[in-house]
N, C-alpha and C. Protein backbone atom coordinates (compact mmCIF):
# COMPACT_ATOMS: atom_id res chain seq x y z
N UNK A 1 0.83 -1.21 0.00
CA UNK A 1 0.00 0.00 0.00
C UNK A 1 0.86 1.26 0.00
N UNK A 2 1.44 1.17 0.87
CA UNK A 2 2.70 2.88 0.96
C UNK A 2 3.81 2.37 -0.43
N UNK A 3 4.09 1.28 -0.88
CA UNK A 3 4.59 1.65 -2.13
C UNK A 3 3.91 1.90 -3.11
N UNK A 4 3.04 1.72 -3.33
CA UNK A 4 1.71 1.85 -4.13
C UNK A 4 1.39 3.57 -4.36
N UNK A 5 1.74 4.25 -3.00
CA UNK A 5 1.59 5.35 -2.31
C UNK A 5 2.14 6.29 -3.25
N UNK A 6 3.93 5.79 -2.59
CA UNK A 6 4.87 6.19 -3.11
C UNK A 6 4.93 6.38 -4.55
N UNK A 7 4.64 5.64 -5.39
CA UNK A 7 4.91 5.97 -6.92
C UNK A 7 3.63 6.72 -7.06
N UNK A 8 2.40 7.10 -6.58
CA UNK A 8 1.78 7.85 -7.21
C UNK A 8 1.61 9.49 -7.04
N UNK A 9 3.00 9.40 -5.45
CA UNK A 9 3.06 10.55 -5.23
C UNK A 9 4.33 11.48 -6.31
N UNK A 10 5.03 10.23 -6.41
CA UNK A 10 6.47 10.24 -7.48
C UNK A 10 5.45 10.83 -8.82
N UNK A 11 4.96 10.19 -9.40
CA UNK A 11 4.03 10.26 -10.31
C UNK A 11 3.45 12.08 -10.28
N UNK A 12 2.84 12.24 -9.22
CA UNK A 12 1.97 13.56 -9.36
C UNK A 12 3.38 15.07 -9.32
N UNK A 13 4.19 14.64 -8.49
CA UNK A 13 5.40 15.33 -8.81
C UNK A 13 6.15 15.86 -9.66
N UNK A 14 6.40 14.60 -10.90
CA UNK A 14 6.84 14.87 -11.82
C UNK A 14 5.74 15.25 -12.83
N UNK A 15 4.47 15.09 -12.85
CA UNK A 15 3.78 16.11 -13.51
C UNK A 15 3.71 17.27 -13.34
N UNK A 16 3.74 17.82 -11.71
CA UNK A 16 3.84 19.24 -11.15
C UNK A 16 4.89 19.78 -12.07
N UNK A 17 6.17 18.87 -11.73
CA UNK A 17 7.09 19.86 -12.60
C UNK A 17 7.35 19.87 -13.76
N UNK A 18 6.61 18.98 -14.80
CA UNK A 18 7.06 19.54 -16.07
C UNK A 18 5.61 20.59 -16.55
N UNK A 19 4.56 20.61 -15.44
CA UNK A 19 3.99 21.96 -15.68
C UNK A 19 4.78 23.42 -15.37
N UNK A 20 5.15 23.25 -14.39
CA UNK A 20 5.82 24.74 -13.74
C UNK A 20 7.05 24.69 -14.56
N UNK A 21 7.68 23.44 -15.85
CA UNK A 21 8.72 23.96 -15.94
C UNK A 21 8.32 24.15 -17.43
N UNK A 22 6.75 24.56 -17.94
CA UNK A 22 7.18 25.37 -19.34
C UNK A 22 7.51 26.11 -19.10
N UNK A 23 7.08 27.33 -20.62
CA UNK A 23 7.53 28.52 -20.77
C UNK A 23 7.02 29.39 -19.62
N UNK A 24 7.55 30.16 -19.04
CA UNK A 24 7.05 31.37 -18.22
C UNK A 24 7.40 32.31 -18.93
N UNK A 25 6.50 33.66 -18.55
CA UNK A 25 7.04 35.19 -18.83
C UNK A 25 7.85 35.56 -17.71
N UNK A 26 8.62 36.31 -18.19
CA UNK A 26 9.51 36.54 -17.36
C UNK A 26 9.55 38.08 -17.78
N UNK A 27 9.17 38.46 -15.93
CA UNK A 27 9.78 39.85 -16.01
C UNK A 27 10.57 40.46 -15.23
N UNK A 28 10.81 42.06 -16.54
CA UNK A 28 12.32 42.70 -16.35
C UNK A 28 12.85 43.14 -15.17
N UNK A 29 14.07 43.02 -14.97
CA UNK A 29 14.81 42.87 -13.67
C UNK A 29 14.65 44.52 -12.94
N UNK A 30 14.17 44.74 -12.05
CA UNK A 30 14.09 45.85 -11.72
C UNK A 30 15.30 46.65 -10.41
N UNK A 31 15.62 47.80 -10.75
CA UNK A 31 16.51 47.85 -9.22
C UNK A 31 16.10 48.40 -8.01
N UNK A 32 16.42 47.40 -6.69
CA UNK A 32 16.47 48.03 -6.19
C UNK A 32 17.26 49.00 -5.16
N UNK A 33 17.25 49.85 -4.82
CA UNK A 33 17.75 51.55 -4.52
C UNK A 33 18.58 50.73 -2.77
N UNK A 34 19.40 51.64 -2.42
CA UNK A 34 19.88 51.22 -0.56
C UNK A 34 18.45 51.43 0.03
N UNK A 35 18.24 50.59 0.91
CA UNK A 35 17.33 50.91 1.83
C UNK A 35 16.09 49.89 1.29
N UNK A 36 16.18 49.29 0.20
CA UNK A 36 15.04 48.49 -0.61
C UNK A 36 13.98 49.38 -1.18
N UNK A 37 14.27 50.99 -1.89
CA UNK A 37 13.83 51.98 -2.48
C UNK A 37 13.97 51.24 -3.82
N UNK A 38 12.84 51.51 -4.67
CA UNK A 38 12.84 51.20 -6.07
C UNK A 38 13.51 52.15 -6.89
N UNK A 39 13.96 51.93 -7.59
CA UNK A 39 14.50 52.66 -8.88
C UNK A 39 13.77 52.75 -10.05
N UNK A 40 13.28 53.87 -10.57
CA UNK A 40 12.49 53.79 -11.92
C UNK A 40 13.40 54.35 -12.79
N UNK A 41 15.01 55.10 -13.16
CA UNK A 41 15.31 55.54 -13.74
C UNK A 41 15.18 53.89 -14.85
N UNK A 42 15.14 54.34 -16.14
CA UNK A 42 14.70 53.13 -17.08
C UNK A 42 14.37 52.06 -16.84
N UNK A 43 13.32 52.17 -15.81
CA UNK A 43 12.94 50.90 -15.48
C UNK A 43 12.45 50.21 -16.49
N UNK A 44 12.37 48.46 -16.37
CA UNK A 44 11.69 47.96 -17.81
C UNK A 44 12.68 48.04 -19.37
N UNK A 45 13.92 48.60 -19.12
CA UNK A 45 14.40 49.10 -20.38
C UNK A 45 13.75 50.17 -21.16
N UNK A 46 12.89 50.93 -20.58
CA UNK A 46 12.29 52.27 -21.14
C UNK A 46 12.94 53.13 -20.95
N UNK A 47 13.66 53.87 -21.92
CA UNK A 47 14.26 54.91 -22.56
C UNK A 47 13.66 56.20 -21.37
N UNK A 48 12.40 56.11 -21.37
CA UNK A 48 11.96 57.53 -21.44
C UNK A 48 11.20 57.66 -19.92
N UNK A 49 12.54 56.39 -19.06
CA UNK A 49 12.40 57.05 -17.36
C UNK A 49 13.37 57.33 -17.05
N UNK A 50 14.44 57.81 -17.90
CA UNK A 50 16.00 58.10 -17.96
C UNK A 50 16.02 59.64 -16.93
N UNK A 51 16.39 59.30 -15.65
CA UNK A 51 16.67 59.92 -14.90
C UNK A 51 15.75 60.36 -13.66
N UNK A 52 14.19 59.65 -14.07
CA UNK A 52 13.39 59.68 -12.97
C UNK A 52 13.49 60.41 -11.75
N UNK A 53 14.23 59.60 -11.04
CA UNK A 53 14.77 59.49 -9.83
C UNK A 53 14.94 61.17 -9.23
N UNK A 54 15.48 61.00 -10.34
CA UNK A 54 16.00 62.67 -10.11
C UNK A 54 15.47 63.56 -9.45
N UNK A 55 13.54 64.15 -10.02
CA UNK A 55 12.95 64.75 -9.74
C UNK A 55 12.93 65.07 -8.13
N UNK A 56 12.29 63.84 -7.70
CA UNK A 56 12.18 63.85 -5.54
C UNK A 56 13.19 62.89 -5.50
N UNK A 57 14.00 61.84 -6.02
CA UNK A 57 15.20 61.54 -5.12
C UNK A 57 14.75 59.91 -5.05
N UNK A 58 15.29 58.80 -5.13
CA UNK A 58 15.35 57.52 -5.24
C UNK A 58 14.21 56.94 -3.53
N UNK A 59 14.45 57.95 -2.94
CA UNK A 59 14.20 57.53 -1.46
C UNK A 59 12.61 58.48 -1.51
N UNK A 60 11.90 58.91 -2.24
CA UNK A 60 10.64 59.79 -1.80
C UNK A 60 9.92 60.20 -3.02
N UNK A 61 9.41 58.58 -3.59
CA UNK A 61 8.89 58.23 -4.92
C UNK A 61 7.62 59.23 -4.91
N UNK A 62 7.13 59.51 -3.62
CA UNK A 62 5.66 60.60 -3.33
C UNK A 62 5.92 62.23 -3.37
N UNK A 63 6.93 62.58 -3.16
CA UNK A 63 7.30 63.84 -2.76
C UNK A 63 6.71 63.85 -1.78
N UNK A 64 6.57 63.09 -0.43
CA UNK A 64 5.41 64.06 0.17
C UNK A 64 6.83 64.12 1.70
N UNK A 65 7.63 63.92 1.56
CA UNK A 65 9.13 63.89 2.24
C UNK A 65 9.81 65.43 2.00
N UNK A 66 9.60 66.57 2.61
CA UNK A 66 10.29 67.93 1.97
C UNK A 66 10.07 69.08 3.27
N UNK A 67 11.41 69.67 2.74
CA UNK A 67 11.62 70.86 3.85
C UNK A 67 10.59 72.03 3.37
N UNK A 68 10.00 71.82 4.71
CA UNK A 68 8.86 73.18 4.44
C UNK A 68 9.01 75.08 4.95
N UNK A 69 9.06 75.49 3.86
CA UNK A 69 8.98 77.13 4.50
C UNK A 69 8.28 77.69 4.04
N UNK A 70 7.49 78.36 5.06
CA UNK A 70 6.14 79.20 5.21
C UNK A 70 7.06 80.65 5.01
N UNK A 71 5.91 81.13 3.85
CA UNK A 71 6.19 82.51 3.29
C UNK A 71 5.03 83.28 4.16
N UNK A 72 5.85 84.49 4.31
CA UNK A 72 4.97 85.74 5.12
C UNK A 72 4.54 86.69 3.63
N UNK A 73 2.94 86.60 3.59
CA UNK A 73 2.39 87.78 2.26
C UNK A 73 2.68 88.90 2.56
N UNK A 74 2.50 89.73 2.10
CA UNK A 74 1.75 91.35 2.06
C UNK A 74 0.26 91.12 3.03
N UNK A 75 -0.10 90.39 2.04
CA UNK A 75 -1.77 90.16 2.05
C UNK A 75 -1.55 89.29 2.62
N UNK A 76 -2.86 88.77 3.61
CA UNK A 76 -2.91 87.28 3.86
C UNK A 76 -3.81 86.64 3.28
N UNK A 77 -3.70 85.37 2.57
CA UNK A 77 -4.61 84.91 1.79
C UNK A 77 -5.40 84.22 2.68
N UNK A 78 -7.21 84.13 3.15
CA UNK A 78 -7.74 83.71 3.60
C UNK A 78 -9.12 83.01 2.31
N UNK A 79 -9.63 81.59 2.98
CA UNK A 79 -10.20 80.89 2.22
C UNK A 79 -11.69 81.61 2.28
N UNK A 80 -12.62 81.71 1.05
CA UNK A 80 -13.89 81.93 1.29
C UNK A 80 -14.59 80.54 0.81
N UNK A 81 -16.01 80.43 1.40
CA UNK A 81 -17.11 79.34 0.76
C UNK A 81 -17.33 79.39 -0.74
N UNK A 82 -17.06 78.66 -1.64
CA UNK A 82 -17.56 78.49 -2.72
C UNK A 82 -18.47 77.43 -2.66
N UNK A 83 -19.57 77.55 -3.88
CA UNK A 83 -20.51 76.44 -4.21
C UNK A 83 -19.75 75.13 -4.76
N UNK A 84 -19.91 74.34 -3.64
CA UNK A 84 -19.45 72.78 -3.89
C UNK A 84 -19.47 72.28 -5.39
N UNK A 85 -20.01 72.81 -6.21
CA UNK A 85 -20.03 72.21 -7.83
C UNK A 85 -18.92 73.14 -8.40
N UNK A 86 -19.04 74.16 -7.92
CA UNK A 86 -17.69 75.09 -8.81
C UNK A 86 -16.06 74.72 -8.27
N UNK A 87 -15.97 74.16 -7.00
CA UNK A 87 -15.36 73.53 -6.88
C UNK A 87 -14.68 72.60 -7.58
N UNK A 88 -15.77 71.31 -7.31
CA UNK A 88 -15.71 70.18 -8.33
C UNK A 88 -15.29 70.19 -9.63
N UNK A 89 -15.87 71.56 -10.23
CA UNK A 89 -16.01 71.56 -11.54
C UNK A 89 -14.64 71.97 -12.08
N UNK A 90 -13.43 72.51 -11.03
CA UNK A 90 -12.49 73.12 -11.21
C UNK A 90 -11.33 72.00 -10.76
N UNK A 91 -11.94 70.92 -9.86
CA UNK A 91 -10.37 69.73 -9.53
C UNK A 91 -10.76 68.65 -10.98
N UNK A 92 -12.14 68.69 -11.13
CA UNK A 92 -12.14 67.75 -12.57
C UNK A 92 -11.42 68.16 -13.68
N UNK A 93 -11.38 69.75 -14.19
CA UNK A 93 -10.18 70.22 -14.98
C UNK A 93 -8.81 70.04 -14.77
N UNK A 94 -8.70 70.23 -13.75
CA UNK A 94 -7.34 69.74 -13.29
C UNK A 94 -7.23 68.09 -13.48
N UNK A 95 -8.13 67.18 -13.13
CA UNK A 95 -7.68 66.24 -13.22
C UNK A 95 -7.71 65.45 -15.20
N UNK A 96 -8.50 65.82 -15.83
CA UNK A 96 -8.90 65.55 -17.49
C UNK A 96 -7.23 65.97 -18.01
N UNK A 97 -6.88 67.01 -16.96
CA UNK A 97 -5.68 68.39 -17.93
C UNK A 97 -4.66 66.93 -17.80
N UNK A 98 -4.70 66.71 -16.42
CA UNK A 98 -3.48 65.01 -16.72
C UNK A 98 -3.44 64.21 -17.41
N UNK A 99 -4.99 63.67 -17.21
CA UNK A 99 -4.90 62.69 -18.48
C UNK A 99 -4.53 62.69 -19.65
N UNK A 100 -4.46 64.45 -20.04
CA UNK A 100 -3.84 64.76 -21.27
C UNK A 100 -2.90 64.81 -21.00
N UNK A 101 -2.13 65.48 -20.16
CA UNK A 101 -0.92 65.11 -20.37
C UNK A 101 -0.07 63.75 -20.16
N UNK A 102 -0.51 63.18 -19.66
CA UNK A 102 -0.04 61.82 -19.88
C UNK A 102 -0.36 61.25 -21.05
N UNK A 103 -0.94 61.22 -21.36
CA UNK A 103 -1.44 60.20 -22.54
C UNK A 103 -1.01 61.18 -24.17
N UNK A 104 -0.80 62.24 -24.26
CA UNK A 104 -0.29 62.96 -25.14
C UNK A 104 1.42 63.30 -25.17
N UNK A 105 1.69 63.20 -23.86
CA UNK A 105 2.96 63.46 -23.97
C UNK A 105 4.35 62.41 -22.99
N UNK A 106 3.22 60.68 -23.18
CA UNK A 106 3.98 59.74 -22.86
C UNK A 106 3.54 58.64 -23.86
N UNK A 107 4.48 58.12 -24.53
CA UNK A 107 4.06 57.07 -25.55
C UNK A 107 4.28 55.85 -24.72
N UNK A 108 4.59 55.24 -23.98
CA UNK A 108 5.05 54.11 -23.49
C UNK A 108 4.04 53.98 -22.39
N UNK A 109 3.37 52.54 -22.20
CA UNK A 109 2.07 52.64 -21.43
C UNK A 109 2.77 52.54 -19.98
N UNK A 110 3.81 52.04 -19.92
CA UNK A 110 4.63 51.34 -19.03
C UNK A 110 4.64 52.81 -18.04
N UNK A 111 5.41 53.70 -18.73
CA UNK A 111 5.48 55.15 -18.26
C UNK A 111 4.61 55.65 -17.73
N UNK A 112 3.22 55.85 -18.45
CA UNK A 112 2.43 56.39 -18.12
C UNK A 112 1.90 55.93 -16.72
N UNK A 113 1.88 55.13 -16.46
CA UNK A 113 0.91 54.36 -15.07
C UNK A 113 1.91 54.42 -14.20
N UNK A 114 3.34 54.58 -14.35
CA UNK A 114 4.57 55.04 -13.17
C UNK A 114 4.33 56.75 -12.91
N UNK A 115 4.05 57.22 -14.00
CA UNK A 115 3.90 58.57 -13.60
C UNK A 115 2.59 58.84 -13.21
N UNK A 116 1.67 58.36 -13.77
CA UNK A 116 0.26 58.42 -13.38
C UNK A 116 0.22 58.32 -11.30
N UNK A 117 0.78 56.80 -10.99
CA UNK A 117 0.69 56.87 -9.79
C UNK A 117 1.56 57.59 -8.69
N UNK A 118 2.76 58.07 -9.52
CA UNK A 118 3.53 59.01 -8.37
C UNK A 118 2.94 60.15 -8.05
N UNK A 119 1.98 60.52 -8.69
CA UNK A 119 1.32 61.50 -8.89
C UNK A 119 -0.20 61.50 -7.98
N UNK A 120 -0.58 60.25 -8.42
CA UNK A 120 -1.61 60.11 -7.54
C UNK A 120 -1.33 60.22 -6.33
N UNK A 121 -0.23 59.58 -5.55
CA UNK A 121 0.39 59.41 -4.33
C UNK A 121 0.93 60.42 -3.77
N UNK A 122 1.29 61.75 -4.76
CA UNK A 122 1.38 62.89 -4.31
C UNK A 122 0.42 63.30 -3.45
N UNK A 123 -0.83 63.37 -4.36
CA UNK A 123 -2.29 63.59 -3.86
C UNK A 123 -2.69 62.97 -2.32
N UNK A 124 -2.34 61.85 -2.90
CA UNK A 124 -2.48 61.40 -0.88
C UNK A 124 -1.88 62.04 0.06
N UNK A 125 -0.41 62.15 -0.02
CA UNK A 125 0.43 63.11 0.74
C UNK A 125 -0.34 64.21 1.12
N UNK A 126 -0.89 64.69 0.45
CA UNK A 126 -2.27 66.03 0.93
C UNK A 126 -3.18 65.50 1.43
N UNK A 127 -4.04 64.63 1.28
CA UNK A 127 -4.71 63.91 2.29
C UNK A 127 -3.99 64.02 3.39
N UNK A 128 -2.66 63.18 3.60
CA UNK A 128 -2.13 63.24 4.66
C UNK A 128 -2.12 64.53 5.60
N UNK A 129 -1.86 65.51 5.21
CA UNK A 129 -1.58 67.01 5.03
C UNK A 129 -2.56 67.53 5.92
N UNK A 130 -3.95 67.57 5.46
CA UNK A 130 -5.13 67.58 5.42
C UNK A 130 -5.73 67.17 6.89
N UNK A 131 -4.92 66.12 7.32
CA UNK A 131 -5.44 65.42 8.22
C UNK A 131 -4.70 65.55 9.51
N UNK A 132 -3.51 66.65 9.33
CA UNK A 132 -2.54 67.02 10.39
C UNK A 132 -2.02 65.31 10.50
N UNK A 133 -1.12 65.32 9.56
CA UNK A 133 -0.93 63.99 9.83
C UNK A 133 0.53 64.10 9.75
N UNK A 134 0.74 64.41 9.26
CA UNK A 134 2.48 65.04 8.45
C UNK A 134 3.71 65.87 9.14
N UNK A 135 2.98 66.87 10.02
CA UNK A 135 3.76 68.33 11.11
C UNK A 135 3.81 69.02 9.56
N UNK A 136 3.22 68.64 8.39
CA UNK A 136 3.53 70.11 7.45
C UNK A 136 2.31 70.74 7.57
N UNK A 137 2.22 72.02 7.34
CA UNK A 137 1.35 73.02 7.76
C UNK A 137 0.50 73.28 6.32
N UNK A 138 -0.68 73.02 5.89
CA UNK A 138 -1.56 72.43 5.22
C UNK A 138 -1.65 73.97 4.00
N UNK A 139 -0.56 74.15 2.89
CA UNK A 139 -0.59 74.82 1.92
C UNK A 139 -0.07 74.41 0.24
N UNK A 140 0.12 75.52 -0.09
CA UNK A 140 0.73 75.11 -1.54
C UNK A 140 1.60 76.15 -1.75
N UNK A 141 2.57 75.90 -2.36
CA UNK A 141 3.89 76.40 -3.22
C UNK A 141 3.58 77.44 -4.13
N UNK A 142 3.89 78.64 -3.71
CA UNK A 142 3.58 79.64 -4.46
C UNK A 142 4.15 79.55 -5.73
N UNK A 143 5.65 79.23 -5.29
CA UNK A 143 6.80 79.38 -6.80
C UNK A 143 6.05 78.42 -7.93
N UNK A 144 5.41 76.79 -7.48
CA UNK A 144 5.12 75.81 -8.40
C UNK A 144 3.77 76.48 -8.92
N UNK A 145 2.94 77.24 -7.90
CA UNK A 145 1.50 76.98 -9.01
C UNK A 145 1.56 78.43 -9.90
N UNK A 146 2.52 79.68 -10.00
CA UNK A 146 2.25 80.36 -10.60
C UNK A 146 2.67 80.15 -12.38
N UNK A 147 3.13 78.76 -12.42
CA UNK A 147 3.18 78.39 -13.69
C UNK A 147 2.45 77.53 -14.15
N UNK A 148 1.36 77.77 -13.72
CA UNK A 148 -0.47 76.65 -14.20
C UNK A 148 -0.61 77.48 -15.13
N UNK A 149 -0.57 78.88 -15.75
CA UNK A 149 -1.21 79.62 -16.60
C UNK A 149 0.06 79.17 -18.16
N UNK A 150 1.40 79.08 -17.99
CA UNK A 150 2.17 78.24 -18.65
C UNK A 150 2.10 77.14 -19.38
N UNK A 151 1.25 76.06 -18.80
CA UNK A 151 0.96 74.76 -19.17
C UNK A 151 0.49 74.24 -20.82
N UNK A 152 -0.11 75.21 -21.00
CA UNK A 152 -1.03 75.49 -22.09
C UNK A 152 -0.61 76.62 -23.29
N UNK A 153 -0.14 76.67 -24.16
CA UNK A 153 -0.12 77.54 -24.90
C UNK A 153 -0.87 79.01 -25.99
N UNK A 154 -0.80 79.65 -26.46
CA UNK A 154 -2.57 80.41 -26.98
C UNK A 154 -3.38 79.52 -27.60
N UNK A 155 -2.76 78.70 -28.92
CA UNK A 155 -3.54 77.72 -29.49
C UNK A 155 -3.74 76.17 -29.09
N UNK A 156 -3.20 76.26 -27.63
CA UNK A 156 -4.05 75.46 -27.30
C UNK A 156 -3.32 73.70 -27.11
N UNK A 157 -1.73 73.96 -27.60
CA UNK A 157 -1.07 72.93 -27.64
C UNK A 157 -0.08 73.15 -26.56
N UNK A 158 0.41 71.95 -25.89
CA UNK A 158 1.13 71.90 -24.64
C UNK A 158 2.64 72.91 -25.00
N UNK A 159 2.76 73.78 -23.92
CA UNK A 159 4.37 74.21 -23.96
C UNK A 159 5.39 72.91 -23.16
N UNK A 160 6.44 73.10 -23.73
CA UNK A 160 7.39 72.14 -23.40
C UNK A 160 8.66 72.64 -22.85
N UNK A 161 8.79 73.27 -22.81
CA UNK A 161 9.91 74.24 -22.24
C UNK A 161 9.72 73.84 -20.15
N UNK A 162 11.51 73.90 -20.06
CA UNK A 162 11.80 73.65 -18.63
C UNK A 162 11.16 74.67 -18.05
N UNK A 163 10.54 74.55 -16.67
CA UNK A 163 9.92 75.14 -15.99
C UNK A 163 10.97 75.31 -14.73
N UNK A 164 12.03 74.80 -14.98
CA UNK A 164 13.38 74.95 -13.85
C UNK A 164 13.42 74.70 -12.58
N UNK A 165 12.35 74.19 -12.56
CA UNK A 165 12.27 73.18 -10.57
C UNK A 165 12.45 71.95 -10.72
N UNK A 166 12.29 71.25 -9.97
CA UNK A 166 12.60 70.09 -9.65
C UNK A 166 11.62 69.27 -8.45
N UNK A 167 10.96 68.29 -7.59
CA UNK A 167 10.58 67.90 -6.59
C UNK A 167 10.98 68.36 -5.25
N UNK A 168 12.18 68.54 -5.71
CA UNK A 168 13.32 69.12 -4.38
C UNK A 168 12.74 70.69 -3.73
N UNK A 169 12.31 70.98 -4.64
CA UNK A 169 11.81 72.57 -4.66
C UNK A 169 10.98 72.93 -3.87
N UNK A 170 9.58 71.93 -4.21
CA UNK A 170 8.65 71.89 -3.55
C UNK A 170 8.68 72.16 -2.20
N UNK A 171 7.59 73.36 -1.34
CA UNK A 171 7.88 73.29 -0.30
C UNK A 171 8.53 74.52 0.52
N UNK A 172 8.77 75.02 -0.36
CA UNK A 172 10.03 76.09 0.36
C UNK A 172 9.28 77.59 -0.09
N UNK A 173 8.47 77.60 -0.30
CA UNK A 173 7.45 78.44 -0.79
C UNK A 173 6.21 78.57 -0.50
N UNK A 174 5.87 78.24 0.64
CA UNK A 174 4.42 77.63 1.11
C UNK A 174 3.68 78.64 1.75
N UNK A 175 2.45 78.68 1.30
CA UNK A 175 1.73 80.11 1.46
C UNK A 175 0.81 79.02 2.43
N UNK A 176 0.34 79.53 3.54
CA UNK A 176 -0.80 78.98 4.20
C UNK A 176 -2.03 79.81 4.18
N UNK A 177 -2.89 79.09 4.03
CA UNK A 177 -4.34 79.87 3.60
C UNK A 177 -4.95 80.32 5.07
N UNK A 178 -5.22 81.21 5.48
CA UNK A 178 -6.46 81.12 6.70
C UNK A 178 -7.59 81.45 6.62
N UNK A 179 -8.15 81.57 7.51
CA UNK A 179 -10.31 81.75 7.48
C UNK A 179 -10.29 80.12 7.91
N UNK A 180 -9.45 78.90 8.40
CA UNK A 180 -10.56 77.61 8.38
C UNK A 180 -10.28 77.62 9.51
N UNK A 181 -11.65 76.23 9.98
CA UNK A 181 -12.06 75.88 10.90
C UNK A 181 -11.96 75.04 11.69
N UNK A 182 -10.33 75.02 11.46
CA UNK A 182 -9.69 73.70 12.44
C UNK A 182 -9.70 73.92 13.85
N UNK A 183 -9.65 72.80 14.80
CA UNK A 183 -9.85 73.43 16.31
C UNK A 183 -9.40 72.32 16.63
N UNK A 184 -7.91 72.40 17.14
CA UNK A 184 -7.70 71.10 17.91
C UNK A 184 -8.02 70.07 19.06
N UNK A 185 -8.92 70.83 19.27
CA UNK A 185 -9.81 70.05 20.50
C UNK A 185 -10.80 69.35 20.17
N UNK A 186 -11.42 69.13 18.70
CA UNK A 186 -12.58 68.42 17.98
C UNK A 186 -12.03 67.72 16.47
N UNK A 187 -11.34 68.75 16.00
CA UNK A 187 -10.99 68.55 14.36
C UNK A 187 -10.53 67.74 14.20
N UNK A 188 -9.45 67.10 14.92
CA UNK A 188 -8.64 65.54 14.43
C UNK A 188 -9.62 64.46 14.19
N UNK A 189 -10.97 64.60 15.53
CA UNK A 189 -11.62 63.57 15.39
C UNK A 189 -12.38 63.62 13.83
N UNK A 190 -13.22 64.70 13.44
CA UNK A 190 -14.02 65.58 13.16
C UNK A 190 -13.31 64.69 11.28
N UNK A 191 -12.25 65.63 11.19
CA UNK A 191 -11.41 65.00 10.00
C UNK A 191 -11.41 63.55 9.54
N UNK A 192 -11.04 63.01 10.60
CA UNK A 192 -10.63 61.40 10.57
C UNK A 192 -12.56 60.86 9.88
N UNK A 193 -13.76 61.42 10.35
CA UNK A 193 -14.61 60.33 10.29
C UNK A 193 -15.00 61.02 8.82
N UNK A 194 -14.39 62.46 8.44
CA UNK A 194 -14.83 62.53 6.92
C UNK A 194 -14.06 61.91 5.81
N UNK A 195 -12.92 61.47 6.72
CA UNK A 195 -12.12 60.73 5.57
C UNK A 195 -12.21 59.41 5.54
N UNK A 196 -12.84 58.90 6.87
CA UNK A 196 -13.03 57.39 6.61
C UNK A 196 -14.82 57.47 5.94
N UNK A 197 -15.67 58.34 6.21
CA UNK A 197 -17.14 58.58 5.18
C UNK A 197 -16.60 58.29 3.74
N UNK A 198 -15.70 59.26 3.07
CA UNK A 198 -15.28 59.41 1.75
C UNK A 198 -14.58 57.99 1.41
N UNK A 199 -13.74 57.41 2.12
CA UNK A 199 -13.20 56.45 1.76
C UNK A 199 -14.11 54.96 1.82
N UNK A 200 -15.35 54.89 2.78
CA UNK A 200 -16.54 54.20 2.26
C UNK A 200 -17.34 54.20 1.18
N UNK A 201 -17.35 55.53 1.31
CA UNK A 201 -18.25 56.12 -0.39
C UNK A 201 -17.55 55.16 -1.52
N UNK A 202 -15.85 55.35 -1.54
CA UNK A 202 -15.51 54.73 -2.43
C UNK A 202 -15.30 53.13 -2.21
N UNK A 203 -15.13 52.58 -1.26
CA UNK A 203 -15.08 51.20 -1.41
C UNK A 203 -16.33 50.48 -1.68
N UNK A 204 -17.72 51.64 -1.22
CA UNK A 204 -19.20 50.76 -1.52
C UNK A 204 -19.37 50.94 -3.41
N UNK A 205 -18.90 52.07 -4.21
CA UNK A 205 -18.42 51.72 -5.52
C UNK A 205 -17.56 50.67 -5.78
N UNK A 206 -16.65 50.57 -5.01
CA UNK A 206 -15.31 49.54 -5.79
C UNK A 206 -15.62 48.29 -4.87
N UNK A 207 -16.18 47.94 -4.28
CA UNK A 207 -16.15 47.03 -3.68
C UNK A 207 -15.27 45.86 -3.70
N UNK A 208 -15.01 44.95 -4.98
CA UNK A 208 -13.71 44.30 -5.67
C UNK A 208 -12.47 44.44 -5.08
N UNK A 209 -12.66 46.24 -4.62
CA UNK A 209 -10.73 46.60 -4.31
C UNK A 209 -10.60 46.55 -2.79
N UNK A 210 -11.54 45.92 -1.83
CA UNK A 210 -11.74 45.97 -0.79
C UNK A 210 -10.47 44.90 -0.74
């Protein structure tokens, strides 16, 4: 009986392995960075992540890692109420304006979805932000956004010309908005249950990505 056993376990074995030993795909060797940081400079053998890294640095694929300095205005910029749709209607431009630029001014799909998500993950970093989660003090970079009107040319086709920053940059320019209604004696909580509301909203859509 146990030799009987034996050859049919011999038996199922050597079928295991001459399944696992066809062809596989095999994929490209990727590096990784000290510290077990990924490397995207050409990752994949793509030409056109030649120097990646560069932007925020092998170690802070998010940017959301940066020395912050708060600029003193003239003026102080304080936030007013806008109507929640004009809002909306203004981060959806912003967000369509990426898709064009990704998809117009990255041919390699490979690329696109590396830059797509460092980008996204930026975005979280502000979540983070958002949520006093960080010790950075919840603004934006004067020097980076006064070249949004740049982006675009008169007729309407992308400018390409260096804009002369870098990731590194970020940060050192930080205008803080006031007029809000943070109060540290309620708001942490207050924050936390609108971001775990929003983040239900989306998992009762995606449910799958749960």
């Amino acid at each position: 009986m146990f030799a009987k056993l034996a050859v049919q376990l011999t038996f199922l074995a050597s079928v295991a392995t001459s399944v696992f030993a066809g062809p596989v795909a095999l994929r490209p060797k990727y590096d990784l960075a000290v510290r077990g940081f990924t490397s995207f400079n050409n990752w994949g053998g793509h030409a056109s992540l030649a120097n990646f890294d560069n932007f925020y640095g092998v170690d802070n694929f998010d940017g959301s890692h940066f020395n912050q300095v708060v600029v003193k205005q003239e003026h102080e910029l304080v936030c007013h109420t806008e109507r929640i749709e004009i809002i909306q209607q203004r981060l959806v431009v912003l967000q369509e304006m990426a898709k064009r630029i990704i998809t117009e001014q990255i041919c390699e799909v490979e690329t696109q979805t590396i830059v797509f998500e460092q980008w996204h993950s930026g975005l979280h970093g502000f979540s983070r932000d958002l949520r006093r989660l960080t010790g950075h003090q919840v603004g934006f970079d004067r020097n980076i956004v006064q070249h949004f009107g740049e982006i675009v040319n008169v007729d309407g086709s992308f400018n390409t010309h260096d804009f002369g920053f870098t990731g590194h940059d970020i940060g050192h320019a930080t205008v803080v908005v006031g007029g809000h209604n943070w109060d540290n004696t309620r708001s942490r909580v207050t924050v936390e249950d609108a971001y775990r509301s929003s983040r239900n909203a989306y998992h009762s859509v995606h449910p799958n990505l749960l």
